[in-house]
N, C-alpha and C. Protein backbone atom coordinates (compact mmCIF):
# COMPACT_ATOMS: atom_id res chain seq x y z
N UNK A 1 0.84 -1.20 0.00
CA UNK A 1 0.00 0.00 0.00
C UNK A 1 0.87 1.25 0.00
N UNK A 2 0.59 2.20 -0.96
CA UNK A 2 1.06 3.44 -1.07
C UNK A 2 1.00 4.13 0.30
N UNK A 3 1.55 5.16 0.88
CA UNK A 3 1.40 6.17 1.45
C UNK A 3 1.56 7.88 1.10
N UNK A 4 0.53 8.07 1.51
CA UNK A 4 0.04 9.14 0.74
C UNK A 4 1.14 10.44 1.11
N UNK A 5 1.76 11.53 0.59
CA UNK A 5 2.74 12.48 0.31
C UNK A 5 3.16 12.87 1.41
N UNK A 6 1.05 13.36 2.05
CA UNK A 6 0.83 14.51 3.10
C UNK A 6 1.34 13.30 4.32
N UNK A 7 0.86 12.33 4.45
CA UNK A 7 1.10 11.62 5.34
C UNK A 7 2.88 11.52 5.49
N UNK A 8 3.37 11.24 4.22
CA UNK A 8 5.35 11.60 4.34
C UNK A 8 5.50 12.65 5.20
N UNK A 9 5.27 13.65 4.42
CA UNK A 9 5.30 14.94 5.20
C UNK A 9 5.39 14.99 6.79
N UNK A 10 4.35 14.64 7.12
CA UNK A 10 3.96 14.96 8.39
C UNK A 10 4.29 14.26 9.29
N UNK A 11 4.85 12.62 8.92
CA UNK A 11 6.23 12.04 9.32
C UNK A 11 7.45 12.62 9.50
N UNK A 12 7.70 13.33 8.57
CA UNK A 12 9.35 13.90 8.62
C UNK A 12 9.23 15.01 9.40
N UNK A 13 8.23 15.93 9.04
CA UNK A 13 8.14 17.04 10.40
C UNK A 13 7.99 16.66 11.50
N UNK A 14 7.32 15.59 12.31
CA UNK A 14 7.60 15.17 13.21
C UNK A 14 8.49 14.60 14.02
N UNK A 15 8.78 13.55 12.97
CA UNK A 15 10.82 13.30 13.37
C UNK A 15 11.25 14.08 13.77
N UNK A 16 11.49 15.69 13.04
CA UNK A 16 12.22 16.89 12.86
C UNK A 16 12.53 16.92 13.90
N UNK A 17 10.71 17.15 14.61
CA UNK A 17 10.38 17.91 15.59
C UNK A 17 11.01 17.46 17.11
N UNK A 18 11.15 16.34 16.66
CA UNK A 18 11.57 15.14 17.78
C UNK A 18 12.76 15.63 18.58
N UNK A 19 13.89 15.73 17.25
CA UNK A 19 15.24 16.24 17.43
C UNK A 19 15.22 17.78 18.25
N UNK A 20 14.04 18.13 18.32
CA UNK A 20 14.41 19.52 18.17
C UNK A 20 14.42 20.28 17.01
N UNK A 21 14.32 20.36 16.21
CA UNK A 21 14.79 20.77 14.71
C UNK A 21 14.49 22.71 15.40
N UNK A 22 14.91 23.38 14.29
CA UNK A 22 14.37 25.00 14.57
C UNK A 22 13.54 25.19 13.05
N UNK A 23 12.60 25.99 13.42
CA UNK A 23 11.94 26.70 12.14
C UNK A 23 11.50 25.91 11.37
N UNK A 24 10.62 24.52 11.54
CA UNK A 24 10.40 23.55 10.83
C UNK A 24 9.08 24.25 10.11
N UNK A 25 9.49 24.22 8.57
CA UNK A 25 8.43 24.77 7.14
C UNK A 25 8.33 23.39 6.27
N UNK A 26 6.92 23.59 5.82
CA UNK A 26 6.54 22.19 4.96
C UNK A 26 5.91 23.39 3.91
N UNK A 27 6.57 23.35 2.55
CA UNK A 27 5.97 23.57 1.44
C UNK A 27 5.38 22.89 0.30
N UNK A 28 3.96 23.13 0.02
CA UNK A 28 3.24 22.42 -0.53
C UNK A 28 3.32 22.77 -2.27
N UNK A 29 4.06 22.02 -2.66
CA UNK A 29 4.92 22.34 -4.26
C UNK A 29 3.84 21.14 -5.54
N UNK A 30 2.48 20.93 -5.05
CA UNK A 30 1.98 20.22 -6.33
C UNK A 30 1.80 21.76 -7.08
N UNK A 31 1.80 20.98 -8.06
CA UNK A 31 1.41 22.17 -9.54
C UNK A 31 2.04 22.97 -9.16
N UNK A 32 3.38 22.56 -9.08
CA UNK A 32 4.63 24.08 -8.62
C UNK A 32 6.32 23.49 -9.80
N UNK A 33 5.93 22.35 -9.20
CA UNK A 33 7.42 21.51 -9.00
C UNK A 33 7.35 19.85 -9.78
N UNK A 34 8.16 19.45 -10.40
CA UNK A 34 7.71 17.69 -10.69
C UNK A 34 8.56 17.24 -9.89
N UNK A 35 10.02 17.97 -9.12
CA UNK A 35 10.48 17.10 -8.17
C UNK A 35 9.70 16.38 -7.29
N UNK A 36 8.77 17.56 -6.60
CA UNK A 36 8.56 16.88 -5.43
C UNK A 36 6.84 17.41 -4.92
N UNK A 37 6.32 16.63 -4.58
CA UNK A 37 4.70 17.26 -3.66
C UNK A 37 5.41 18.06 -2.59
N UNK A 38 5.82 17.51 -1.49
CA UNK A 38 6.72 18.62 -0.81
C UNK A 38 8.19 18.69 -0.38
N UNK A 39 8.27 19.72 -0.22
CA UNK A 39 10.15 20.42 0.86
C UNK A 39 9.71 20.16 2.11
N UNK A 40 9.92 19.59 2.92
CA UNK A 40 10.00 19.84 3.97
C UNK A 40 11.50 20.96 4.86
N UNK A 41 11.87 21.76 5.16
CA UNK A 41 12.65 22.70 5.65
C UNK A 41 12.92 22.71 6.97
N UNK A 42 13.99 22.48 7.78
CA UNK A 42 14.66 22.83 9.15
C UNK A 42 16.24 22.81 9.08
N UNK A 43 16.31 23.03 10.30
CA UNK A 43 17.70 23.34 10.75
C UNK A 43 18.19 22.72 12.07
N UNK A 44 19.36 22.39 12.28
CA UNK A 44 19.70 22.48 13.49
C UNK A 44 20.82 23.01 14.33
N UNK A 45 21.52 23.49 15.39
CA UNK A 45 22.28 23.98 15.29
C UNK A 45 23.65 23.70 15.82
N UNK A 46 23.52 22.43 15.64
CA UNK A 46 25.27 22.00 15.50
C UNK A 46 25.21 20.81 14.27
N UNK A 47 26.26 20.38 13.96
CA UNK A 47 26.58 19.47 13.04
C UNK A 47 25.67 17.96 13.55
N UNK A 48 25.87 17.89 15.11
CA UNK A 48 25.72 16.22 16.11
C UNK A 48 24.26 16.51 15.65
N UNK A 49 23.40 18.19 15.94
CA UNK A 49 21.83 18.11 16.03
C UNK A 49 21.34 17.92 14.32
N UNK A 50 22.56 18.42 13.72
CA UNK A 50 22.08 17.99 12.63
C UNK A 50 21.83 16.95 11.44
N UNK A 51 22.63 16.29 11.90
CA UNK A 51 22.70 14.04 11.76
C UNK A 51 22.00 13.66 12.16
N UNK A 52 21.82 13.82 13.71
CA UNK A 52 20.54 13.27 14.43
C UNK A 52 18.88 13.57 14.16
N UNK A 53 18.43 14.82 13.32
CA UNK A 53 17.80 14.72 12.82
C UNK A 53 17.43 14.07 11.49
N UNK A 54 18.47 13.83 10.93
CA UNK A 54 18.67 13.76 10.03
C UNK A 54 18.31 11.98 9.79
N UNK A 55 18.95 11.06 10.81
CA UNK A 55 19.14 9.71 11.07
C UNK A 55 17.42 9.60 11.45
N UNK A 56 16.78 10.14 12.51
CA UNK A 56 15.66 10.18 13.15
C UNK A 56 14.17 10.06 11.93
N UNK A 57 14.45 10.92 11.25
CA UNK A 57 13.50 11.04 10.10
C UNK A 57 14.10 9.39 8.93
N UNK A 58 15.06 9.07 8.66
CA UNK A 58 15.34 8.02 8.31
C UNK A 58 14.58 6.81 8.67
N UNK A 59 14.61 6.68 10.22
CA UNK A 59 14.52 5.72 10.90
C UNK A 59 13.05 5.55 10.89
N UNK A 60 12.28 6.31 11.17
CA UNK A 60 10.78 6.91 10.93
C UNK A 60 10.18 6.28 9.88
N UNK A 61 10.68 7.10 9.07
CA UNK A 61 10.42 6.44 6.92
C UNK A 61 10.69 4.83 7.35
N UNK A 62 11.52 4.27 7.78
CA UNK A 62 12.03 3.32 7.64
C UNK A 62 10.94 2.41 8.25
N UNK A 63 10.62 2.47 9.40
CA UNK A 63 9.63 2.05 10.00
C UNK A 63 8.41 1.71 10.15
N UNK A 64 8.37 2.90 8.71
CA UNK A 64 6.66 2.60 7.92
C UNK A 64 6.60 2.25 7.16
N UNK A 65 8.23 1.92 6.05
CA UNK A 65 8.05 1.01 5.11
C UNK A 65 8.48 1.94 3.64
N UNK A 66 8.59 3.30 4.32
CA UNK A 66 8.59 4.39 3.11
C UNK A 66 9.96 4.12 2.89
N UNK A 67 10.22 4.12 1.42
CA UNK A 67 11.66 3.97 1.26
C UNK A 67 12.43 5.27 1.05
N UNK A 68 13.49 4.99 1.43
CA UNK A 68 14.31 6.35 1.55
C UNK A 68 15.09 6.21 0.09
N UNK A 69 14.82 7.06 -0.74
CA UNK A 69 15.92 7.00 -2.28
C UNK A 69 17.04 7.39 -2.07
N UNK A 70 17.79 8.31 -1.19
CA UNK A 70 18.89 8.87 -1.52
C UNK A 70 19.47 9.73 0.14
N UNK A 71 20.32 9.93 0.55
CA UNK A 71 20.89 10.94 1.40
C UNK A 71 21.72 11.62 1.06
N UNK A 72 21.82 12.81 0.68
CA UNK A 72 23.00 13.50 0.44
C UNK A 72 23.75 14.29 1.27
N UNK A 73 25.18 14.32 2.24
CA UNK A 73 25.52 15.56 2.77
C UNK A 73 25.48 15.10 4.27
N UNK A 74 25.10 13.72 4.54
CA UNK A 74 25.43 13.66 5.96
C UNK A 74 26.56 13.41 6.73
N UNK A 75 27.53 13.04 5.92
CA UNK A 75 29.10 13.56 6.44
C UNK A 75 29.20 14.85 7.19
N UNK A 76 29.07 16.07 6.12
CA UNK A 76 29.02 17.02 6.41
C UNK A 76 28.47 18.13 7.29
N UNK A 77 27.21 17.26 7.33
CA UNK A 77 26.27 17.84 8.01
C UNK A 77 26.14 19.57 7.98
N UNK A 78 26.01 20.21 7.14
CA UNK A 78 26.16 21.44 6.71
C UNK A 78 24.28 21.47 6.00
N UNK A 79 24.04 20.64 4.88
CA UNK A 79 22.87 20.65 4.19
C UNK A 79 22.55 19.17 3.55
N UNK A 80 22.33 18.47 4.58
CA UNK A 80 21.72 17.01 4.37
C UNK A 80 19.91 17.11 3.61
N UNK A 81 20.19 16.21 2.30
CA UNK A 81 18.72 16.01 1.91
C UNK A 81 18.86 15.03 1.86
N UNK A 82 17.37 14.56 1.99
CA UNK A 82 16.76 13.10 2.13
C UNK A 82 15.39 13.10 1.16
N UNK A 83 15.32 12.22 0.14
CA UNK A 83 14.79 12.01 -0.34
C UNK A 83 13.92 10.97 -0.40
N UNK A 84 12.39 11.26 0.01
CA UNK A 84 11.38 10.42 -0.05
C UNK A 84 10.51 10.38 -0.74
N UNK A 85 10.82 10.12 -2.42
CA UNK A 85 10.05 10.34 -3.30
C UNK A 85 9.10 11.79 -3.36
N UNK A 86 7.62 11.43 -2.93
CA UNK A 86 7.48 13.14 -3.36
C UNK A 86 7.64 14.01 -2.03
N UNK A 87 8.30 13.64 -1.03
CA UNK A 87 8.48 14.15 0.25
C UNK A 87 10.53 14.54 -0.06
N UNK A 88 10.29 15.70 -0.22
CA UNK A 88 12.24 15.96 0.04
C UNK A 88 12.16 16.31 1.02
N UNK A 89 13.16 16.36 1.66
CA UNK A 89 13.81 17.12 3.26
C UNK A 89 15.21 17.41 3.16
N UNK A 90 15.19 18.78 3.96
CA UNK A 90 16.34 19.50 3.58
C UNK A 90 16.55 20.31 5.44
N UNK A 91 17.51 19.52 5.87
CA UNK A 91 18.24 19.89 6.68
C UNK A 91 19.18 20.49 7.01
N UNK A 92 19.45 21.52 7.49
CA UNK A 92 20.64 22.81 7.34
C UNK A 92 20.80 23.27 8.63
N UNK A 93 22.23 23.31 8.62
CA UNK A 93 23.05 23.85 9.62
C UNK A 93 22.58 25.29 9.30
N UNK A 94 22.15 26.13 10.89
CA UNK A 94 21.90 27.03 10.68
C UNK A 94 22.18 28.47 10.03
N UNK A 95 23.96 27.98 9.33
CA UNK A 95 24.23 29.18 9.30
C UNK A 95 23.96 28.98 7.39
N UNK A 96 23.63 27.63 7.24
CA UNK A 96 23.79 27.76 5.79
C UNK A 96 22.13 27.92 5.03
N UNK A 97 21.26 27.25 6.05
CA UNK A 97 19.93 27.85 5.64
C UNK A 97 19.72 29.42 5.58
N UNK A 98 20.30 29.95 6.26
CA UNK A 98 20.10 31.91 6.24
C UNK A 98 21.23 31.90 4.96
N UNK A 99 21.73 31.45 4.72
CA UNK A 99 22.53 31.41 3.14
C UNK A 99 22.44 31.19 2.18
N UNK A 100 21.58 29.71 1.98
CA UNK A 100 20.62 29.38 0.86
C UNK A 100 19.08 29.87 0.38
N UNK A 101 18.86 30.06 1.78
CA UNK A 101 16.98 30.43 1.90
C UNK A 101 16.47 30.14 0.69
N UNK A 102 16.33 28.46 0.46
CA UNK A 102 15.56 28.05 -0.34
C UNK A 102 13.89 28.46 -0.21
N UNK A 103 13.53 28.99 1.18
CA UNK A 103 12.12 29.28 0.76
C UNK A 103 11.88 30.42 0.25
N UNK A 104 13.03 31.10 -0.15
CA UNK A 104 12.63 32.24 -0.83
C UNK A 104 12.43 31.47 -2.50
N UNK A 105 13.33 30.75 -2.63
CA UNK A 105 13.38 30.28 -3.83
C UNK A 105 11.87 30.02 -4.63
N UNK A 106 11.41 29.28 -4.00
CA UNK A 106 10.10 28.42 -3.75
C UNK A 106 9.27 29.12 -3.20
N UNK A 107 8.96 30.68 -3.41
CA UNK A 107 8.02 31.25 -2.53
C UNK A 107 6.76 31.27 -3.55
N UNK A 108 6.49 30.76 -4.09
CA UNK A 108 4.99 30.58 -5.02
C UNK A 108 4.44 29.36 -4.48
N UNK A 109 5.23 28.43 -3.49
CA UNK A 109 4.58 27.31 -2.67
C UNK A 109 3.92 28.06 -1.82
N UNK A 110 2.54 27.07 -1.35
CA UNK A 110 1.67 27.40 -0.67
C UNK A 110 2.63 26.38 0.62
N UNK A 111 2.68 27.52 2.32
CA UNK A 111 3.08 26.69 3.42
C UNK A 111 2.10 26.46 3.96
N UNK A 112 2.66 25.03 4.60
CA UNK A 112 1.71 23.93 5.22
C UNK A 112 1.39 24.62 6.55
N UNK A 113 0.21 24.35 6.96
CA UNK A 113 0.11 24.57 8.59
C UNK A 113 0.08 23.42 8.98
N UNK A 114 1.47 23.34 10.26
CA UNK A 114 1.95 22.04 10.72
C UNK A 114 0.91 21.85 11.94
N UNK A 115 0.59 21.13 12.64
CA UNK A 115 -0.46 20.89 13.57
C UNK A 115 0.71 19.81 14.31
């Protein structure tokens, strides 16, 4: 059985949330984007908080069966994405999200209200 995008979503923000994450944004990118239904967006603010979120949301996906396609950047821990088909997540050390500000990029996405 499939699982549905919003339901990804709201997995990985929760993980996030788990860690702690800061400033956790879910942008809703259908009829925006063919990468992805959504970005999910946080930060954390050391390298350790930012693996550990990073592993946490893994483990999550993992648990429900959602497969994880890809990790990029968790060596580094600077800007780890995780790719869950139409769910991306993009984890950033805080100093590099105020550097990239992909949600400016993406500001024609409609944001999620996280509950």
């Amino acid at each position: 059985m499939r699982i549905a995008s919003d339901e990804i979503m709201s997995l990985a923000v929760h993980a996030a949330e788990d860690k702690k994450a800061v400033n956790v944004l879910a942008l809703n990118l259908s009829g925006i984007s063919l990468i992805a239904d959504y970005f999910v967006i946080c930060h954390g603010n050391s390298d350790t908080q930012v693996q550990a979120i990073a592993t946490e949301i893994k483990k999550k996906a993992e648990e429900q069966g959602i497969p994880v396609r890809g990790i990029e950047g968790f060596d580094t821990a600077r800007w780890i994405l995780i790719d869950l088909g139409d769910v991306v997540v993009h984890i950033f050390h805080r100093d590099e999200r105020e550097y990239y500000n992909i949600e400016r990029l993406w500001s024609d996405a409609k944001v999620v209200e996280l509950v």
